[in-house]
N, C-alpha and C. Protein backbone atom coordinates (compact mmCIF):
# COMPACT_ATOMS: atom_id res chain seq x y z
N UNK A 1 -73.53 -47.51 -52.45
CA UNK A 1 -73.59 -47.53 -51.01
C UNK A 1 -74.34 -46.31 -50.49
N UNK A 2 -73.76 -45.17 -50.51
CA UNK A 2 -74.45 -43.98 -50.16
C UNK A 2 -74.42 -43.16 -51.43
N UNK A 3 -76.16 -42.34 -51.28
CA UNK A 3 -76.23 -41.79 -51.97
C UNK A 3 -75.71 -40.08 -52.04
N UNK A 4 -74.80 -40.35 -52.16
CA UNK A 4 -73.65 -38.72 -51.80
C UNK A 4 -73.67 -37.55 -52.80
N UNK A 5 -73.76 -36.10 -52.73
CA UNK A 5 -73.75 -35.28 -53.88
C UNK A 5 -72.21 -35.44 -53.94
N UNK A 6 -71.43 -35.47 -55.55
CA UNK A 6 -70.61 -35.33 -55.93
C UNK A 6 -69.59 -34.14 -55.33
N UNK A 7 -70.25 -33.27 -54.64
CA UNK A 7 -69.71 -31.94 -54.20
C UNK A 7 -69.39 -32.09 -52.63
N UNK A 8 -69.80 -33.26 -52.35
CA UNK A 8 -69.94 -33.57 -50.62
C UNK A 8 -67.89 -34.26 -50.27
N UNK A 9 -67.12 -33.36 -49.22
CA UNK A 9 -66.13 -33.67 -49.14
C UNK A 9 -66.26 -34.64 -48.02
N UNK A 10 -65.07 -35.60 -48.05
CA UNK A 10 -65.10 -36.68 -47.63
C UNK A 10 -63.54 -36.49 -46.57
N UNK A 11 -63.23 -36.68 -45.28
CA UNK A 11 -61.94 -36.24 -44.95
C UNK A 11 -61.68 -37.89 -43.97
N UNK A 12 -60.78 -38.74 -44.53
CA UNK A 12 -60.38 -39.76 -43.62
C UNK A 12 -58.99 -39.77 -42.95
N UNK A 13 -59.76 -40.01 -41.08
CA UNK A 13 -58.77 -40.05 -40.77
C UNK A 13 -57.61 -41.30 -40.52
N UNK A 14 -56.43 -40.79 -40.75
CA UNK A 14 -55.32 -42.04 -41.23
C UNK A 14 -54.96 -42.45 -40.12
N UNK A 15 -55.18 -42.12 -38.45
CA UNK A 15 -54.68 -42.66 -37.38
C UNK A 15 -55.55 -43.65 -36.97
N UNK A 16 -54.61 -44.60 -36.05
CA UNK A 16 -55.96 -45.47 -35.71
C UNK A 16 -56.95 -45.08 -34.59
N UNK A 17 -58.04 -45.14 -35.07
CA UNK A 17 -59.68 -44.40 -34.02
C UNK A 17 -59.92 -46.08 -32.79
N UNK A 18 -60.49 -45.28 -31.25
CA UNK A 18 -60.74 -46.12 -30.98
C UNK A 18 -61.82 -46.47 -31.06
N UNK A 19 -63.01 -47.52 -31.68
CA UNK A 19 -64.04 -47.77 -31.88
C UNK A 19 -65.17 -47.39 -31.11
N UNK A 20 -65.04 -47.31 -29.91
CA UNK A 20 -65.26 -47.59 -28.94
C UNK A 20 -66.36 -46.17 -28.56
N UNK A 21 -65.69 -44.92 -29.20
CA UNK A 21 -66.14 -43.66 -29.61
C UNK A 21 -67.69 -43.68 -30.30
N UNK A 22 -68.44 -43.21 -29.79
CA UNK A 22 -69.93 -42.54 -30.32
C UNK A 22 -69.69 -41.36 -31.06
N UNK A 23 -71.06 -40.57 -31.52
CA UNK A 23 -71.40 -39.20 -32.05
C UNK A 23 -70.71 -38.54 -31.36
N UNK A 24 -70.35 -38.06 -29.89
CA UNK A 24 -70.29 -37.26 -29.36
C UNK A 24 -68.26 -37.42 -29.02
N UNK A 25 -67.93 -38.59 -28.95
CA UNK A 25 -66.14 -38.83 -29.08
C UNK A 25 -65.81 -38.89 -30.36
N UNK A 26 -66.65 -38.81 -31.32
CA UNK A 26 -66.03 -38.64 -32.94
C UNK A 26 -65.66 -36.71 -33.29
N UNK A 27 -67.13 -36.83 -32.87
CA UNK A 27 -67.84 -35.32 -33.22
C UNK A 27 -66.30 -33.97 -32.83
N UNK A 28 -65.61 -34.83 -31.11
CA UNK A 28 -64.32 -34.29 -30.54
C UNK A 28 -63.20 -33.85 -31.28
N UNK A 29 -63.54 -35.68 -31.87
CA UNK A 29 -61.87 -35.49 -32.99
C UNK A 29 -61.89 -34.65 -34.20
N UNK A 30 -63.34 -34.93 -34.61
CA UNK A 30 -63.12 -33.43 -35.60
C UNK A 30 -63.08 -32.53 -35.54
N UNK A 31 -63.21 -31.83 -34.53
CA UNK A 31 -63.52 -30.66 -33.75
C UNK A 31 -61.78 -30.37 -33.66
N UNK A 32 -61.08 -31.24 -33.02
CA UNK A 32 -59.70 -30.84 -32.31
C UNK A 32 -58.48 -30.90 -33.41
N UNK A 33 -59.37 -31.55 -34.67
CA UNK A 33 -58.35 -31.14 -35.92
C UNK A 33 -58.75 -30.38 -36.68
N UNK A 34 -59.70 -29.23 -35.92
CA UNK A 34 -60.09 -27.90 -36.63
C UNK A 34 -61.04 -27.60 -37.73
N UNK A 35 -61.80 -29.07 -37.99
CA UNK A 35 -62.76 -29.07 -39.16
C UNK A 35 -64.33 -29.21 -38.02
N UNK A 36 -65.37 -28.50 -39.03
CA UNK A 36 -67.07 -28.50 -38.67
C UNK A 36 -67.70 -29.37 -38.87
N UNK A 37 -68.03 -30.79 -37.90
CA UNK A 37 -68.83 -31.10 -38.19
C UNK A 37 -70.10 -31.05 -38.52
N UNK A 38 -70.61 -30.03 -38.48
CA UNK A 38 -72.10 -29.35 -38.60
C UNK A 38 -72.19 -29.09 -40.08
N UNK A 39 -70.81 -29.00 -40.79
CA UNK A 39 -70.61 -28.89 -42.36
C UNK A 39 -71.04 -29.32 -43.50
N UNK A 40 -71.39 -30.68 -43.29
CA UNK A 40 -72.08 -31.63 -44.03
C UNK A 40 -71.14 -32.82 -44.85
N UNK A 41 -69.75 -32.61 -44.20
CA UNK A 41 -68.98 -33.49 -44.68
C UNK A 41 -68.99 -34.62 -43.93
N UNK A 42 -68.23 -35.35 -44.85
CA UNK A 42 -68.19 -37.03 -44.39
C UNK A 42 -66.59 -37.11 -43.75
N UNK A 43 -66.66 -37.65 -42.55
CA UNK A 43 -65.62 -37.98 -41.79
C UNK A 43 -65.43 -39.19 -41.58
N UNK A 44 -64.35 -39.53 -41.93
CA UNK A 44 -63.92 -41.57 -42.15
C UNK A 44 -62.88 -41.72 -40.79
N UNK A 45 -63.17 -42.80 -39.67
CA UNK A 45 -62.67 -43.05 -39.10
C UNK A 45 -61.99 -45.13 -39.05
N UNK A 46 -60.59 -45.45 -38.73
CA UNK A 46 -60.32 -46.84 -39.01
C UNK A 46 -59.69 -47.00 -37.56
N UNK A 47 -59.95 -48.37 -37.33
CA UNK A 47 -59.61 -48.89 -36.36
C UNK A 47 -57.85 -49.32 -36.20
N UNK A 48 -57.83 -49.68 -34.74
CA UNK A 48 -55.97 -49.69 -35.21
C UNK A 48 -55.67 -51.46 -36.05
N UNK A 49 -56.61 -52.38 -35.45
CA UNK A 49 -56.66 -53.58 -36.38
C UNK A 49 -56.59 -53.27 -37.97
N UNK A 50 -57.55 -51.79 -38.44
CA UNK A 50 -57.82 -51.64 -39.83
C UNK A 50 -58.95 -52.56 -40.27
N UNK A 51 -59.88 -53.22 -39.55
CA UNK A 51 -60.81 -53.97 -40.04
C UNK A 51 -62.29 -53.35 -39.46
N UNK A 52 -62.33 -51.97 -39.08
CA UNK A 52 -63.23 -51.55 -38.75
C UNK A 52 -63.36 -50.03 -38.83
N UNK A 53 -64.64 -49.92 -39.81
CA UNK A 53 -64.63 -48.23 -40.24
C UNK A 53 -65.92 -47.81 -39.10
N UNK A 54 -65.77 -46.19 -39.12
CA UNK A 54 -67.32 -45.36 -38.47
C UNK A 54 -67.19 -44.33 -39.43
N UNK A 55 -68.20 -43.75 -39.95
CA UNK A 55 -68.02 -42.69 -40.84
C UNK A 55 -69.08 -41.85 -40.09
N UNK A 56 -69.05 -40.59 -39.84
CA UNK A 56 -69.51 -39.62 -38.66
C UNK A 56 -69.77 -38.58 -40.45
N UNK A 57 -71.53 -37.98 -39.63
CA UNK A 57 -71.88 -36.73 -41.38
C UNK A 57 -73.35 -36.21 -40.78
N UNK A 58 -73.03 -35.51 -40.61
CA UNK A 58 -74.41 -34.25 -40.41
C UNK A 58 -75.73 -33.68 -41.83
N UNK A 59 -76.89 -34.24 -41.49
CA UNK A 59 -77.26 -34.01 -42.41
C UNK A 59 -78.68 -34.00 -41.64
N UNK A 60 -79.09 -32.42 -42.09
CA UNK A 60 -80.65 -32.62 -41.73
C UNK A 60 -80.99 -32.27 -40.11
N UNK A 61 -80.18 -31.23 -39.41
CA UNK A 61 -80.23 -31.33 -38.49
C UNK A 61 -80.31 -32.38 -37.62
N UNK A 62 -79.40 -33.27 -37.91
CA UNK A 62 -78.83 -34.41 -37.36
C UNK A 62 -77.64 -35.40 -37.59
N UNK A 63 -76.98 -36.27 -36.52
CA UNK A 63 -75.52 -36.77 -36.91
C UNK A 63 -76.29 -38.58 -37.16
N UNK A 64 -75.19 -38.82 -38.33
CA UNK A 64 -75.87 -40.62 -38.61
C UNK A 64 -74.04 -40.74 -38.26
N UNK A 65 -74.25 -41.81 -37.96
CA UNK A 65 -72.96 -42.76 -37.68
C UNK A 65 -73.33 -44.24 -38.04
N UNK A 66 -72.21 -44.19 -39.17
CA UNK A 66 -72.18 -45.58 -40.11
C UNK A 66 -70.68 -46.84 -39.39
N UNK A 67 -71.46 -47.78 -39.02
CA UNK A 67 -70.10 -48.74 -38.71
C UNK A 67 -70.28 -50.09 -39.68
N UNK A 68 -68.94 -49.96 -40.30
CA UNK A 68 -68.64 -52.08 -40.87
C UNK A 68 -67.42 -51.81 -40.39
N UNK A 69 -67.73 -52.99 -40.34
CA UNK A 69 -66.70 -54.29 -39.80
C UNK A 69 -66.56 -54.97 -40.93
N UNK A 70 -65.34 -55.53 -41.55
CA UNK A 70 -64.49 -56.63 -42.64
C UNK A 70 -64.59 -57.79 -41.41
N UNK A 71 -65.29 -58.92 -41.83
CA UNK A 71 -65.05 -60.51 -41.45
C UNK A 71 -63.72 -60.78 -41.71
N UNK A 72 -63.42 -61.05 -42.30
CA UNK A 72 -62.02 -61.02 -43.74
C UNK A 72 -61.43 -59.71 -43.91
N UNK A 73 -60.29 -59.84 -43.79
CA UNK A 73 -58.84 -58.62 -44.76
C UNK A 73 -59.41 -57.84 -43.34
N UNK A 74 -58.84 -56.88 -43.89
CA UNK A 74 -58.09 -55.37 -43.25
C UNK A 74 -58.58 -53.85 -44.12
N UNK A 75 -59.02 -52.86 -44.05
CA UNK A 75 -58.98 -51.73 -44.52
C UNK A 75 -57.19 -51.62 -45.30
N UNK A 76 -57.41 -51.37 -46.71
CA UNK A 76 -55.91 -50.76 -47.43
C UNK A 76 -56.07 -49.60 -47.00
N UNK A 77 -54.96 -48.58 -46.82
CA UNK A 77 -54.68 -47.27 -46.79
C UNK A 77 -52.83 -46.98 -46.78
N UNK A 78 -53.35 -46.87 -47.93
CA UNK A 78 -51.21 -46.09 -48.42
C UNK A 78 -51.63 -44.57 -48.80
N UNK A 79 -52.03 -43.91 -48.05
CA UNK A 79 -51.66 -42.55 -48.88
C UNK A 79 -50.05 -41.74 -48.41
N UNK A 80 -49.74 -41.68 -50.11
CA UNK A 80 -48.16 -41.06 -49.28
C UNK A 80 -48.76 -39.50 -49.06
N UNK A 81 -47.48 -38.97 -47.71
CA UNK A 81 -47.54 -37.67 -47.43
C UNK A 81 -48.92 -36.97 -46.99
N UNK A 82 -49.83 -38.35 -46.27
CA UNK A 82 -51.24 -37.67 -46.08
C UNK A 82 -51.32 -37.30 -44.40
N UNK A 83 -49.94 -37.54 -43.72
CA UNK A 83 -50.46 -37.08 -42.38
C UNK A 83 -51.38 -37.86 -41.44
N UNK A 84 -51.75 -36.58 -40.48
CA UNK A 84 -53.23 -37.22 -39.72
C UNK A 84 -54.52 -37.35 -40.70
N UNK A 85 -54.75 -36.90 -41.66
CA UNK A 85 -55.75 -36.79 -42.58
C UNK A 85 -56.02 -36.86 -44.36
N UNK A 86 -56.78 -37.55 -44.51
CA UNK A 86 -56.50 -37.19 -46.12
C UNK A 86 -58.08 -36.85 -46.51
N UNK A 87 -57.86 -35.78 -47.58
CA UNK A 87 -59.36 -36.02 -48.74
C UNK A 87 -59.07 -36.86 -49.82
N UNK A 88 -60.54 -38.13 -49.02
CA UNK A 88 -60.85 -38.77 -50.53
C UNK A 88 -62.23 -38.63 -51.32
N UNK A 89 -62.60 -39.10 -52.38
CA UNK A 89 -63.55 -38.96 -52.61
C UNK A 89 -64.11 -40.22 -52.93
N UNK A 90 -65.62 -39.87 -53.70
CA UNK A 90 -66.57 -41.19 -53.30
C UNK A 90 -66.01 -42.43 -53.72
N UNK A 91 -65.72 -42.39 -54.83
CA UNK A 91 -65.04 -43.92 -55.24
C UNK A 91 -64.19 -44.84 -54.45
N UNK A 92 -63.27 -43.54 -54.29
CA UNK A 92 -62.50 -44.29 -52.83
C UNK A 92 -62.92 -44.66 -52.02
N UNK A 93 -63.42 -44.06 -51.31
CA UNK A 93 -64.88 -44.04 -49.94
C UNK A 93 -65.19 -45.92 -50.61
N UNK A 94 -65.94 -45.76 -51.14
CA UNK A 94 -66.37 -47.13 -51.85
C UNK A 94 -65.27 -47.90 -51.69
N UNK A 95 -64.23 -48.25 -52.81
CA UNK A 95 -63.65 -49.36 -52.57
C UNK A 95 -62.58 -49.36 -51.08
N UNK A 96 -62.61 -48.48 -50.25
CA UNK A 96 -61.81 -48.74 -49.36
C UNK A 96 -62.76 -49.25 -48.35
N UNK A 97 -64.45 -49.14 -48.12
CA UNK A 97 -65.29 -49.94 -47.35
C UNK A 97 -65.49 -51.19 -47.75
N UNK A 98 -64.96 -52.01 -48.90
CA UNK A 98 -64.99 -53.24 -49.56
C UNK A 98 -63.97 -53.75 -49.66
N UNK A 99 -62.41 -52.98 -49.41
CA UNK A 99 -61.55 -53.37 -48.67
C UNK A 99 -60.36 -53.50 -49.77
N UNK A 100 -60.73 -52.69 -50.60
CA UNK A 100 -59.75 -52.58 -52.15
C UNK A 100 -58.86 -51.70 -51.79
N UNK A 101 -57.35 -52.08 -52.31
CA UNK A 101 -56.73 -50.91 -51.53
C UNK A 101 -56.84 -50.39 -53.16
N UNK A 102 -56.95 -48.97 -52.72
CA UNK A 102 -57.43 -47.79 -53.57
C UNK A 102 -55.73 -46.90 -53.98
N UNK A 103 -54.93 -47.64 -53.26
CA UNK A 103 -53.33 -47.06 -53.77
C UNK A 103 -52.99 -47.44 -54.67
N UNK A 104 -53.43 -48.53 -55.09
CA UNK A 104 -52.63 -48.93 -56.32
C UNK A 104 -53.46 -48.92 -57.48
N UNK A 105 -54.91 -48.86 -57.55
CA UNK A 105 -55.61 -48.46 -58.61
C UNK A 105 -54.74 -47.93 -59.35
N UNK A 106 -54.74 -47.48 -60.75
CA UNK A 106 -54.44 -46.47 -61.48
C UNK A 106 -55.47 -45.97 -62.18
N UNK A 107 -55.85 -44.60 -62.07
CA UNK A 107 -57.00 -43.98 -63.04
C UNK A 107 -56.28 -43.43 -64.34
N UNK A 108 -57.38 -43.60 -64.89
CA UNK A 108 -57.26 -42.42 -66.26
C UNK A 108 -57.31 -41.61 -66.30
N UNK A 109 -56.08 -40.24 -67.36
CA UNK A 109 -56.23 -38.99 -66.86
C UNK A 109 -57.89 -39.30 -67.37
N UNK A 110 -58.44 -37.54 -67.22
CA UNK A 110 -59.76 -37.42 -67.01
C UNK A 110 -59.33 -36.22 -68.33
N UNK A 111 -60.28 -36.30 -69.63
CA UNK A 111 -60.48 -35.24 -70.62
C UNK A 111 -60.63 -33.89 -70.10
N UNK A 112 -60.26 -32.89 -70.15
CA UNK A 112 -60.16 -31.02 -69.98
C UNK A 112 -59.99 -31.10 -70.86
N UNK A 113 -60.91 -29.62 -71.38
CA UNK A 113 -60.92 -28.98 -72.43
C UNK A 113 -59.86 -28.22 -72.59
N UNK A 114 -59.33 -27.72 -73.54
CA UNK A 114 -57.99 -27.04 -74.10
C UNK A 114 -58.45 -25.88 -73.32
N UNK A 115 -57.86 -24.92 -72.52
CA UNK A 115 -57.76 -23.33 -71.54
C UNK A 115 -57.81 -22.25 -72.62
């Protein structure tokens, strides 16, 4: 979907957004929960239906604002204990714009080297 550096944080918010919001009523809400949009992070916003994302990201001396809409289903989102906000990262990002709920995945631990 997007071509994202691995290092690029991703912060979605878990309340419902009203769509209805541009660059400049997104740009607010991140602002008033204390994060930079000028940062270069990716900000995930869902509708209160849950069938409609905007993802708000500064890049290049400039703001892009991404909207889908699900025909079908609903956005999944179970994160326990995540509040107004959670960090996810790209994968998630991914299957939660395709409408996979990403809670119940289970990953594999991931190999570390012995400390």
């Amino acid at each position: 979907m997007l071509g994202l550096p691995t290092t690029t944080r991703i912060l979605l918010f878990t309340g419902a957004t009203d769509m209805r919001k541009g660059f400049d009523g997104l740009s607010a809400l991140v602002m008033a929960a204390g994060e930079d949009v000028y940062s270069g992070d990716l900000y995930v916003f869902i509708s209160r239906r849950r069938n409609r994302a905007k993802i708000l990201w500064f890049q290049k001396g400039g703001l892009i604002l991404w909207y889908r809409r699900l025909d079908k289903g609903r956005f999944k989102i179970h994160l326990p204990d995540a509040g107004d906000r959670a960090e996810i990262d790209g994968t998630e990002l991914t299957m939660l714009l395709d409408g996979i709920d990403f809670g119940r995945v289970k990953r594999p631990r991931h190999w570390k080297p012995a400390a």
